[in-house]
PDB file of N, CA and C in Angstrom:
ATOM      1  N   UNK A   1       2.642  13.228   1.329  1.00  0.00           N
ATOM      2  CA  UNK A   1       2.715  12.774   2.705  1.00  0.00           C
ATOM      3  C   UNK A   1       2.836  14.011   3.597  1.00  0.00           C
ATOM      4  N   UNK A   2       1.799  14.088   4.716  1.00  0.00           N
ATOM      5  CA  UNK A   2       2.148  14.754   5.413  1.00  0.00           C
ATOM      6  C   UNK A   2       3.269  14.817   6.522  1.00  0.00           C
ATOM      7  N   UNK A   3       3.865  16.351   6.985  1.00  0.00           N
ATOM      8  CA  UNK A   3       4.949  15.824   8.176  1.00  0.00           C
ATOM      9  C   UNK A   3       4.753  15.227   9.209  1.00  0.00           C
ATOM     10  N   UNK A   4       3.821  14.927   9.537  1.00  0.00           N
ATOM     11  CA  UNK A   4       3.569  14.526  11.026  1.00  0.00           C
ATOM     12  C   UNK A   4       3.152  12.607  10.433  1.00  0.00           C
ATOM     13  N   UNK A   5       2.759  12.353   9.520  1.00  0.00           N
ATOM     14  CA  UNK A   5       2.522  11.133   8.673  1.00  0.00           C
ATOM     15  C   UNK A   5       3.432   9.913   8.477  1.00  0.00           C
ATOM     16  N   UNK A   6       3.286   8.716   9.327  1.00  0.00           N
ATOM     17  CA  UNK A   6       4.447   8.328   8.658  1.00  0.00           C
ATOM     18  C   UNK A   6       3.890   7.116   7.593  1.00  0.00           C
ATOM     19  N   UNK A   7       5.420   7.079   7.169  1.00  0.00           N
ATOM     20  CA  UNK A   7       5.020   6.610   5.666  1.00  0.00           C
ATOM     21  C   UNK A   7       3.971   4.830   5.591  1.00  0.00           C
ATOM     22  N   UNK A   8       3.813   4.434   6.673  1.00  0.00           N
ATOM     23  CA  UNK A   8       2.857   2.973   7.006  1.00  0.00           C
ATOM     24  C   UNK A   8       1.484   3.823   6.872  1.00  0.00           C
ATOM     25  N   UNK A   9       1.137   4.909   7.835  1.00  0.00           N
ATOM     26  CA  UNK A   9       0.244   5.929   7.731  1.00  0.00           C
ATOM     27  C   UNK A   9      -0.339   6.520   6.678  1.00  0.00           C
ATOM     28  N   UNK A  10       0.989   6.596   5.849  1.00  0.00           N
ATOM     29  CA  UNK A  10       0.331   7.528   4.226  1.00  0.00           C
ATOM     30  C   UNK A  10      -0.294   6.316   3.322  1.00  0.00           C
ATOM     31  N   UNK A  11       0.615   4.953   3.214  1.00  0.00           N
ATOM     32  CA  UNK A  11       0.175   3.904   2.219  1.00  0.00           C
ATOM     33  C   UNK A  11      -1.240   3.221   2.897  1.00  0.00           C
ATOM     34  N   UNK A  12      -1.773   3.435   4.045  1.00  0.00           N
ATOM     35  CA  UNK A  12      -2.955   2.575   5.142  1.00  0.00           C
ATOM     36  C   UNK A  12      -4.056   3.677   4.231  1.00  0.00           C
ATOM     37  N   UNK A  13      -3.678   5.158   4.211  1.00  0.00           N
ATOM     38  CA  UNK A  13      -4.418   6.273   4.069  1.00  0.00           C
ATOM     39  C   UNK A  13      -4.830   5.754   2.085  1.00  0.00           C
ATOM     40  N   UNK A  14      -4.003   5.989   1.563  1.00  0.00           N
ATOM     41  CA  UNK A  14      -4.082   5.975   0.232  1.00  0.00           C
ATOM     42  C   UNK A  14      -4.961   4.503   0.002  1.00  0.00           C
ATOM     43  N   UNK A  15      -4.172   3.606   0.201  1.00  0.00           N
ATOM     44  CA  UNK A  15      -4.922   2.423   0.092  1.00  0.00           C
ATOM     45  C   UNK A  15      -6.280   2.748   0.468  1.00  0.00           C
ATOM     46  N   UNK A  16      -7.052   3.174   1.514  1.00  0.00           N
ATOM     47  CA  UNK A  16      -8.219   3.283   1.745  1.00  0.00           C
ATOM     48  C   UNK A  16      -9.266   4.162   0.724  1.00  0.00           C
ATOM     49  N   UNK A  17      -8.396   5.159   0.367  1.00  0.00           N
ATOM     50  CA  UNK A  17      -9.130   6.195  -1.025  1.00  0.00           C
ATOM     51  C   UNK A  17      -9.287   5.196  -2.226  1.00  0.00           C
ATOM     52  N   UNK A  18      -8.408   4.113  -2.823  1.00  0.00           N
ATOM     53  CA  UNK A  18      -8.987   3.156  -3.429  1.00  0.00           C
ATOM     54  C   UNK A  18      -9.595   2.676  -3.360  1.00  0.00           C
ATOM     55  N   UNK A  19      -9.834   1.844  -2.600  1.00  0.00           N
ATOM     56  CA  UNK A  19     -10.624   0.869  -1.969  1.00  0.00           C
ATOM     57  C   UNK A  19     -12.708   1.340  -2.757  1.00  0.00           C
ATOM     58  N   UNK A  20     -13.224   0.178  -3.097  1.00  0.00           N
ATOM     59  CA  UNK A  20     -14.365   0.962  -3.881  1.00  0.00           C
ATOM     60  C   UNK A  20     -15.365  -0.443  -3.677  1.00  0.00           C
ATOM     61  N   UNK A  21     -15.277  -1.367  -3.204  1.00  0.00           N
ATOM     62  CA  UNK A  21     -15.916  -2.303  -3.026  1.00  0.00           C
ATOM     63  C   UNK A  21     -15.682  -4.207  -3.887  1.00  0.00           C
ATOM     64  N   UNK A  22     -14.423  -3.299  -4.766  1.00  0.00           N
ATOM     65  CA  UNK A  22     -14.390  -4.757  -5.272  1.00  0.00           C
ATOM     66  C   UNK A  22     -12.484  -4.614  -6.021  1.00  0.00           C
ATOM     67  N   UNK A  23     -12.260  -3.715  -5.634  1.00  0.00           N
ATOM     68  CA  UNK A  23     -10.372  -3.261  -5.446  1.00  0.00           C
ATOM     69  C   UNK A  23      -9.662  -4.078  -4.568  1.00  0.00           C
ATOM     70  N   UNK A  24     -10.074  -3.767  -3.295  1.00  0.00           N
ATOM     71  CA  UNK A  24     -10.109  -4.572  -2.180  1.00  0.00           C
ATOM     72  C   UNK A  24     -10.107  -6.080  -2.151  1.00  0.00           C
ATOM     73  N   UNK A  25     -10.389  -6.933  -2.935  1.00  0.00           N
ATOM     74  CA  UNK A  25     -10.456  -8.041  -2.953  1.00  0.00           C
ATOM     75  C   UNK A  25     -10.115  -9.242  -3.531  1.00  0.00           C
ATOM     76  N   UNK A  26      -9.510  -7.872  -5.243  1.00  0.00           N
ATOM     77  CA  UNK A  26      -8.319  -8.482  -6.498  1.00  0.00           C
ATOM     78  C   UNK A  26      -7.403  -7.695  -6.488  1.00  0.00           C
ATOM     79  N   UNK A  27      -6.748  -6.516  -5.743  1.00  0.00           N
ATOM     80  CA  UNK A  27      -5.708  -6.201  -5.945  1.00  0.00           C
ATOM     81  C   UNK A  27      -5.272  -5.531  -4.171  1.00  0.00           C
ATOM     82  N   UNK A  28      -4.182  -5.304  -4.078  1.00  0.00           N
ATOM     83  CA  UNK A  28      -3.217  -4.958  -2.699  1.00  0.00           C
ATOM     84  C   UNK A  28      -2.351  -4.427  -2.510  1.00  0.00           C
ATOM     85  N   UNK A  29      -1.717  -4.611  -1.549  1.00  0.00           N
ATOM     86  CA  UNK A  29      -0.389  -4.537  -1.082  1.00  0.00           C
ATOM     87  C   UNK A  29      -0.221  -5.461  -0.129  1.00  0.00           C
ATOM     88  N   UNK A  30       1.162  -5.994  -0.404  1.00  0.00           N
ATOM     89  CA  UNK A  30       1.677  -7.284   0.267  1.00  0.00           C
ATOM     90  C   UNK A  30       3.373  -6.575   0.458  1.00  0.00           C
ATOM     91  N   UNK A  31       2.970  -6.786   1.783  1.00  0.00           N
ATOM     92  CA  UNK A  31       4.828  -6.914   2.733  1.00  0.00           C
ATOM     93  C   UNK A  31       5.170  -7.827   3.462  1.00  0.00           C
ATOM     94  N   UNK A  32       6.606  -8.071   2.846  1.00  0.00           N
ATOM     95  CA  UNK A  32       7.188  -9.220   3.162  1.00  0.00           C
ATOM     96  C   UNK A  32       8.419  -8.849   3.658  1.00  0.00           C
ATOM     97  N   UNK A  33       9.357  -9.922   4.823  1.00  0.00           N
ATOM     98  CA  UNK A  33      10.214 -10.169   5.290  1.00  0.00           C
ATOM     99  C   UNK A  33      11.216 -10.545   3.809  1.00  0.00           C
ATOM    100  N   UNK A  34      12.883 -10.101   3.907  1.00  0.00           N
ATOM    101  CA  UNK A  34      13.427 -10.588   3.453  1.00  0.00           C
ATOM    102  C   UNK A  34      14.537 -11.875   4.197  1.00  0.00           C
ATOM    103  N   UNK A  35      15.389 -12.480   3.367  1.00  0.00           N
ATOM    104  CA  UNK A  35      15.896 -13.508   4.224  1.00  0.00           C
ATOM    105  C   UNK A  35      17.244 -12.218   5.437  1.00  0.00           C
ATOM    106  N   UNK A  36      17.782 -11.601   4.759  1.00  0.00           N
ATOM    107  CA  UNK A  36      18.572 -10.682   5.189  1.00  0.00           C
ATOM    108  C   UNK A  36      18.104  -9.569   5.985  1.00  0.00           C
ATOM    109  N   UNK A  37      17.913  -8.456   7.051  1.00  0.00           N
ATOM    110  CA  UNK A  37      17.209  -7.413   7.338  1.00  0.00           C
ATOM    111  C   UNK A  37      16.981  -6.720   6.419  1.00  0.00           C
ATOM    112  N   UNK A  38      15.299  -6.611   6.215  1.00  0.00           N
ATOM    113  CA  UNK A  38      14.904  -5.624   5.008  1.00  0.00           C
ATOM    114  C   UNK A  38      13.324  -6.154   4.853  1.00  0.00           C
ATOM    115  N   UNK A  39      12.554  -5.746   4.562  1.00  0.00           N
ATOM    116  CA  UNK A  39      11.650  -5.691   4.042  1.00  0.00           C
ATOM    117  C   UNK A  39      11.548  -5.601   2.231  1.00  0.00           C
ATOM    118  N   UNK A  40      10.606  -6.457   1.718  1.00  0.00           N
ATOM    119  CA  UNK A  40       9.990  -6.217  -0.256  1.00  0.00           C
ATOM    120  C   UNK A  40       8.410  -5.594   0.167  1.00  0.00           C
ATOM    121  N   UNK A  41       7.758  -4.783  -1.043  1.00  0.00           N
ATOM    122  CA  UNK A  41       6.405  -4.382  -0.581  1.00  0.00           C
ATOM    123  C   UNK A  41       6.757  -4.067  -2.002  1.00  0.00           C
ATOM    124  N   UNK A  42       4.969  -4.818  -2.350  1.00  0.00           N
ATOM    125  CA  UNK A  42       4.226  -4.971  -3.803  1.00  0.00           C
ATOM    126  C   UNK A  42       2.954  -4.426  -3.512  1.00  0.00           C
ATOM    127  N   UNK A  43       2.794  -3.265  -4.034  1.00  0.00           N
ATOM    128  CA  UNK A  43       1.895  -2.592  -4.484  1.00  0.00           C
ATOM    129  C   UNK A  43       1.351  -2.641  -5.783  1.00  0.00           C
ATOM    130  N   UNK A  44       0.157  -2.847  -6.426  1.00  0.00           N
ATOM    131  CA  UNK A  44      -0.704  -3.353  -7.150  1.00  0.00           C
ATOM    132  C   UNK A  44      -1.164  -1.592  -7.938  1.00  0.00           C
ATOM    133  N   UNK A  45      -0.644  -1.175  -8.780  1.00  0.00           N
ATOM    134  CA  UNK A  45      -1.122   0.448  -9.080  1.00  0.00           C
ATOM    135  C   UNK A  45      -2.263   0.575 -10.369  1.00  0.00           C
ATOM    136  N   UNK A  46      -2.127  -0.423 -10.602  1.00  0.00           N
ATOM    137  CA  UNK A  46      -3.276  -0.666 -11.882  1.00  0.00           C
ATOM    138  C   UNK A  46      -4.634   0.372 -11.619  1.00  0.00           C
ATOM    139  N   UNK A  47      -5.235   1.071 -12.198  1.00  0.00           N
ATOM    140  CA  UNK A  47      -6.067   1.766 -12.188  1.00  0.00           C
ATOM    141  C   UNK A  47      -6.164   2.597 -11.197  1.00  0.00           C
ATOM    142  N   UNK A  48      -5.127   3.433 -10.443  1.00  0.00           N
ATOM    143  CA  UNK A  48      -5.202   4.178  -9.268  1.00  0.00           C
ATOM    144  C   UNK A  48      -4.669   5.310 -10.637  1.00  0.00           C
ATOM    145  N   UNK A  49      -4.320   6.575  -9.867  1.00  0.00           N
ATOM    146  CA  UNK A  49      -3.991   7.553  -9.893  1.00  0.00           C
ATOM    147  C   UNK A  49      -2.130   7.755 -10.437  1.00  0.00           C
ATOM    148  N   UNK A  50      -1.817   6.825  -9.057  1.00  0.00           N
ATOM    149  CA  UNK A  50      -0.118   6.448  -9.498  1.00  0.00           C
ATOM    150  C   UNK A  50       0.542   5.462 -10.525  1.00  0.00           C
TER     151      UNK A  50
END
């Protein structure tokens, strides 16, 4: 991540370097509200890099 990057910025960025025409359409990232203040986020890493 860069400094000036923020981290919604770096995962929008990365996600897009995946992205290949058919990634995009069976796998994601999904963010969700919790019931309490907080955010969950499911990222899908299957065949990336990470």
């Amino acid at each position: 991540m860069r400094d000036a990057e923020s981290p919604l910025d770096w995962l929008r960025n990365w996600y897009a370097q995946q992205c290949d025409g058919e990634r995009e359409h069976e796998r994601g990232v999904k963010i969700a509200t919790l019931d309490n203040p907080g955010w969950t986020v499911s990222i899908d890493l299957e065949e990336t890099e990470l």
